[in-house]
N, C-alpha and C. Protein backbone atom coordinates (compact mmCIF):
# COMPACT_ATOMS: atom_id res chain seq x y z
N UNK A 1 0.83 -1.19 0.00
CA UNK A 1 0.00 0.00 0.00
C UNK A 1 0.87 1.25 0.00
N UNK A 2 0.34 2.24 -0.35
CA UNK A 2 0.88 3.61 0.19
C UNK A 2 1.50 3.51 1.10
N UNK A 3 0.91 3.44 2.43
CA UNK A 3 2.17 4.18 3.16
C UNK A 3 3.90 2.58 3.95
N UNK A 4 3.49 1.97 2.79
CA UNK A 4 4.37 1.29 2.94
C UNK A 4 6.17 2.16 2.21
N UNK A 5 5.23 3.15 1.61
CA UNK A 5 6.55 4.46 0.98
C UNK A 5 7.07 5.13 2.10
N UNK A 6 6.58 5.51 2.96
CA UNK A 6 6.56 6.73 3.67
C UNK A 6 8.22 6.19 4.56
N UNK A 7 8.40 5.30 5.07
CA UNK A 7 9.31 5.04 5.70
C UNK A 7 11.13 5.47 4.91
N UNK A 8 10.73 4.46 3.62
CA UNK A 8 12.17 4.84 2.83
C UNK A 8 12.17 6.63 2.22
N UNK A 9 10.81 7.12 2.17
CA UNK A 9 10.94 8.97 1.97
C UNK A 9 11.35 9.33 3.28
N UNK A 10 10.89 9.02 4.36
CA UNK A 10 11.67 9.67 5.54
C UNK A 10 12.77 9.88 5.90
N UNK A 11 13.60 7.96 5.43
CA UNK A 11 15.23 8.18 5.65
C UNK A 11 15.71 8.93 4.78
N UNK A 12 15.60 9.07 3.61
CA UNK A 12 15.91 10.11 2.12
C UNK A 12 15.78 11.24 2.76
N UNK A 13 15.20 11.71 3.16
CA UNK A 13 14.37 13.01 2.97
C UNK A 13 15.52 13.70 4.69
N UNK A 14 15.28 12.48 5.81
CA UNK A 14 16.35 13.48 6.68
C UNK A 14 17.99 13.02 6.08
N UNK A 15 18.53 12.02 5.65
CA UNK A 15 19.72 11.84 4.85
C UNK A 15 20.31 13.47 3.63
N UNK A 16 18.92 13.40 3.30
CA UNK A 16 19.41 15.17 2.47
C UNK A 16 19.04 16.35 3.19
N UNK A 17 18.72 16.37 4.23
CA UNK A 17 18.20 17.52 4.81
C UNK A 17 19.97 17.46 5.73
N UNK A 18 20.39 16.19 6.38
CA UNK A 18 21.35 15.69 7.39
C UNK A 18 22.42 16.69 6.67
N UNK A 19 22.24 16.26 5.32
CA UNK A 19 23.66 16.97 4.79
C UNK A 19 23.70 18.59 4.02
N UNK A 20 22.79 18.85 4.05
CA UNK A 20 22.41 20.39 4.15
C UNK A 20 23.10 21.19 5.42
N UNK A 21 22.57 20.81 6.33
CA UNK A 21 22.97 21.34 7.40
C UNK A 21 24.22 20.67 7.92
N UNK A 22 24.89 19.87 7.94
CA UNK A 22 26.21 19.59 7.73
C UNK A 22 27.60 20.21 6.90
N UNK A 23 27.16 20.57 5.64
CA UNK A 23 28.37 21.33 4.75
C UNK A 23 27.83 22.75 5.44
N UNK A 24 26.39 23.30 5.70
CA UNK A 24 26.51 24.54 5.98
C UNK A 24 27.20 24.79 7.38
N UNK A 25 27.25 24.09 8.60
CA UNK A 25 27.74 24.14 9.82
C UNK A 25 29.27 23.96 9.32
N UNK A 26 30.09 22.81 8.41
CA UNK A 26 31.58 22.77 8.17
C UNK A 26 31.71 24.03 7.32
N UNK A 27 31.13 24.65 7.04
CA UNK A 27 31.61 25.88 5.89
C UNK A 27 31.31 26.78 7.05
N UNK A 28 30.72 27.24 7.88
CA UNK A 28 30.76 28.05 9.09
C UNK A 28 31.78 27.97 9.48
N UNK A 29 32.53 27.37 10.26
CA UNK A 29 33.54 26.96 10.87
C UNK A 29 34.73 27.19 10.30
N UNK A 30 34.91 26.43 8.93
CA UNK A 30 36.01 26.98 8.21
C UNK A 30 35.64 28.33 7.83
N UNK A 31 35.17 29.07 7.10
CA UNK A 31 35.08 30.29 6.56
C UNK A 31 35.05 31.14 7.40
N UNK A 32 33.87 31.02 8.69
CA UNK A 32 33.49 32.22 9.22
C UNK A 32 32.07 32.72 8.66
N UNK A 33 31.57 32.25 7.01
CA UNK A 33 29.95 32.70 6.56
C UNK A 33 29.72 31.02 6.54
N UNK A 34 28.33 30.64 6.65
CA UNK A 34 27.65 29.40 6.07
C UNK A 34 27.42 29.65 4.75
N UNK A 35 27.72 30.84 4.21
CA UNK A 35 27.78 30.51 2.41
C UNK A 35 29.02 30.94 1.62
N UNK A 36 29.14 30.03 0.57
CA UNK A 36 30.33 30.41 -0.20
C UNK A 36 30.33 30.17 -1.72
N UNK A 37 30.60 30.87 -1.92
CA UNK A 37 30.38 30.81 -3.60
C UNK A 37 31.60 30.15 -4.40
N UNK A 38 31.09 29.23 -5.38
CA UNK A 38 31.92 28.80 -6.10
C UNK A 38 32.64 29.49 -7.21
N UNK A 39 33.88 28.84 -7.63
CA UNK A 39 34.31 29.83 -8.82
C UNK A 39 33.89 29.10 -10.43
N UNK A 40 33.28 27.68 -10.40
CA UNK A 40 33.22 27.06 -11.91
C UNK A 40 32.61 28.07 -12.70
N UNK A 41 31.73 29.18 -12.36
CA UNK A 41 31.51 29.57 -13.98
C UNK A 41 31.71 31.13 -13.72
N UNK A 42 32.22 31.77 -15.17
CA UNK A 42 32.45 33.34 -14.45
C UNK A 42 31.43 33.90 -13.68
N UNK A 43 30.20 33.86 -14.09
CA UNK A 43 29.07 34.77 -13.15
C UNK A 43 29.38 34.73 -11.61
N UNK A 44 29.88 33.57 -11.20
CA UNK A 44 30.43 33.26 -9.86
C UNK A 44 31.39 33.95 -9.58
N UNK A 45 32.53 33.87 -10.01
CA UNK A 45 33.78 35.09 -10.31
C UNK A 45 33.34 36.28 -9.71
N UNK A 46 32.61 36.47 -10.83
CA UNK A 46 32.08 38.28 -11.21
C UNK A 46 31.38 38.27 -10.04
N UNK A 47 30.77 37.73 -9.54
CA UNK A 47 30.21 38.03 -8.33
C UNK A 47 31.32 38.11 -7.09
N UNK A 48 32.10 37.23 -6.81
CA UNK A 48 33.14 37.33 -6.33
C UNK A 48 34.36 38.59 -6.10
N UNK A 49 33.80 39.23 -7.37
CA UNK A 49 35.00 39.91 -6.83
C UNK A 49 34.32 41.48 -6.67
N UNK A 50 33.12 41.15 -7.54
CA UNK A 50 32.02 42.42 -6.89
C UNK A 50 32.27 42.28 -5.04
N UNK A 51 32.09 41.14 -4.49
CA UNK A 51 31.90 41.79 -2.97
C UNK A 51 33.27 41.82 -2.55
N UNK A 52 34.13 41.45 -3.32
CA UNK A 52 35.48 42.17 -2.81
C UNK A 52 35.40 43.43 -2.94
N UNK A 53 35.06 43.99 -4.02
CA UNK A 53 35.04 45.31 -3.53
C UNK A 53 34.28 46.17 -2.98
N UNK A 54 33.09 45.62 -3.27
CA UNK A 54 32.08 46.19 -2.52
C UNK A 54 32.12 46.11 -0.88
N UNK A 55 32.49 44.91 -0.32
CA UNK A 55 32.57 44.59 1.15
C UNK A 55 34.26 44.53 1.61
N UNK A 56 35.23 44.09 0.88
CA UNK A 56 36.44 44.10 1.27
C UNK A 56 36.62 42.69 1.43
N UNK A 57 35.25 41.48 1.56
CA UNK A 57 35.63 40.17 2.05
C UNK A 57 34.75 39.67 1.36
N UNK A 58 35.34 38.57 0.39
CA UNK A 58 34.25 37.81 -0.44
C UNK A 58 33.24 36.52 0.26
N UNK A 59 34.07 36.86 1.51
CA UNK A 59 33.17 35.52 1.93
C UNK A 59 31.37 36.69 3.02
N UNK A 60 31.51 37.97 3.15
CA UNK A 60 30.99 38.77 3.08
C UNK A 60 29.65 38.95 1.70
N UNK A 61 28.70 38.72 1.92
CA UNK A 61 27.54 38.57 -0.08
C UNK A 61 26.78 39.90 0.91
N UNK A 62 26.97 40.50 -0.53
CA UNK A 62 26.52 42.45 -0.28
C UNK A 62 25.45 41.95 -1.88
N UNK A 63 24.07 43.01 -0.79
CA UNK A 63 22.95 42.80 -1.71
C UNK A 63 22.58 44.13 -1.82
N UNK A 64 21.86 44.74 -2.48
CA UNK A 64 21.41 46.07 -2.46
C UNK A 64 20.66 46.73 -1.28
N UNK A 65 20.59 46.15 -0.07
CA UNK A 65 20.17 46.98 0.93
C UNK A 65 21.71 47.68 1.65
N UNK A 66 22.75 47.13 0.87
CA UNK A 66 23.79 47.26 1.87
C UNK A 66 24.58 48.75 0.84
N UNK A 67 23.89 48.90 -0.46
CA UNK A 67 24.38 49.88 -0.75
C UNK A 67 24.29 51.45 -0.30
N UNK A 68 25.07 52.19 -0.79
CA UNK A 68 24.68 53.76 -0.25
C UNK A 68 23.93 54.29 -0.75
N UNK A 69 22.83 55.34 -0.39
CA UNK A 69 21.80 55.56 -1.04
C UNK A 69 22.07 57.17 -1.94
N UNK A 70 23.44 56.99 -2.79
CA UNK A 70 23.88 58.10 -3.45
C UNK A 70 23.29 57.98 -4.44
């Protein structure tokens, strides 16, 4: 029946949730942010080095509330 599913979606379901919150807690720790941007494609880059300059620290993600209102 149905909920003869429900058991193997549960282990799935906390198994990917487990590791969500796992790389984000080891990327805390190492970095200092729980997010980090990759470099594989330029848009990543370009973003990258936008909050270098925009913030001074790329591990720092500057969004438009953080700009000056010149």
């Amino acid at each position: 029946m149905w909920y003869e599913a429900l058991p193997p979606l549960l282990i799935i379901g906390t198994l990917m949730y487990s590791y969500q919150i796992t790389s984000t807690l080891i990327t805390k720790a190492m970095f200092g942010n729980p997010y980090r941007r990759l470099t594989h494609d330029s848009w990543m880059r370009q973003m990258i080095h936008r909050d270098q300059m925009m913030a001074g620290d790329c591990f720092t993600q500057v969004g438009p509330e953080t700009l000056p209102d010149e």
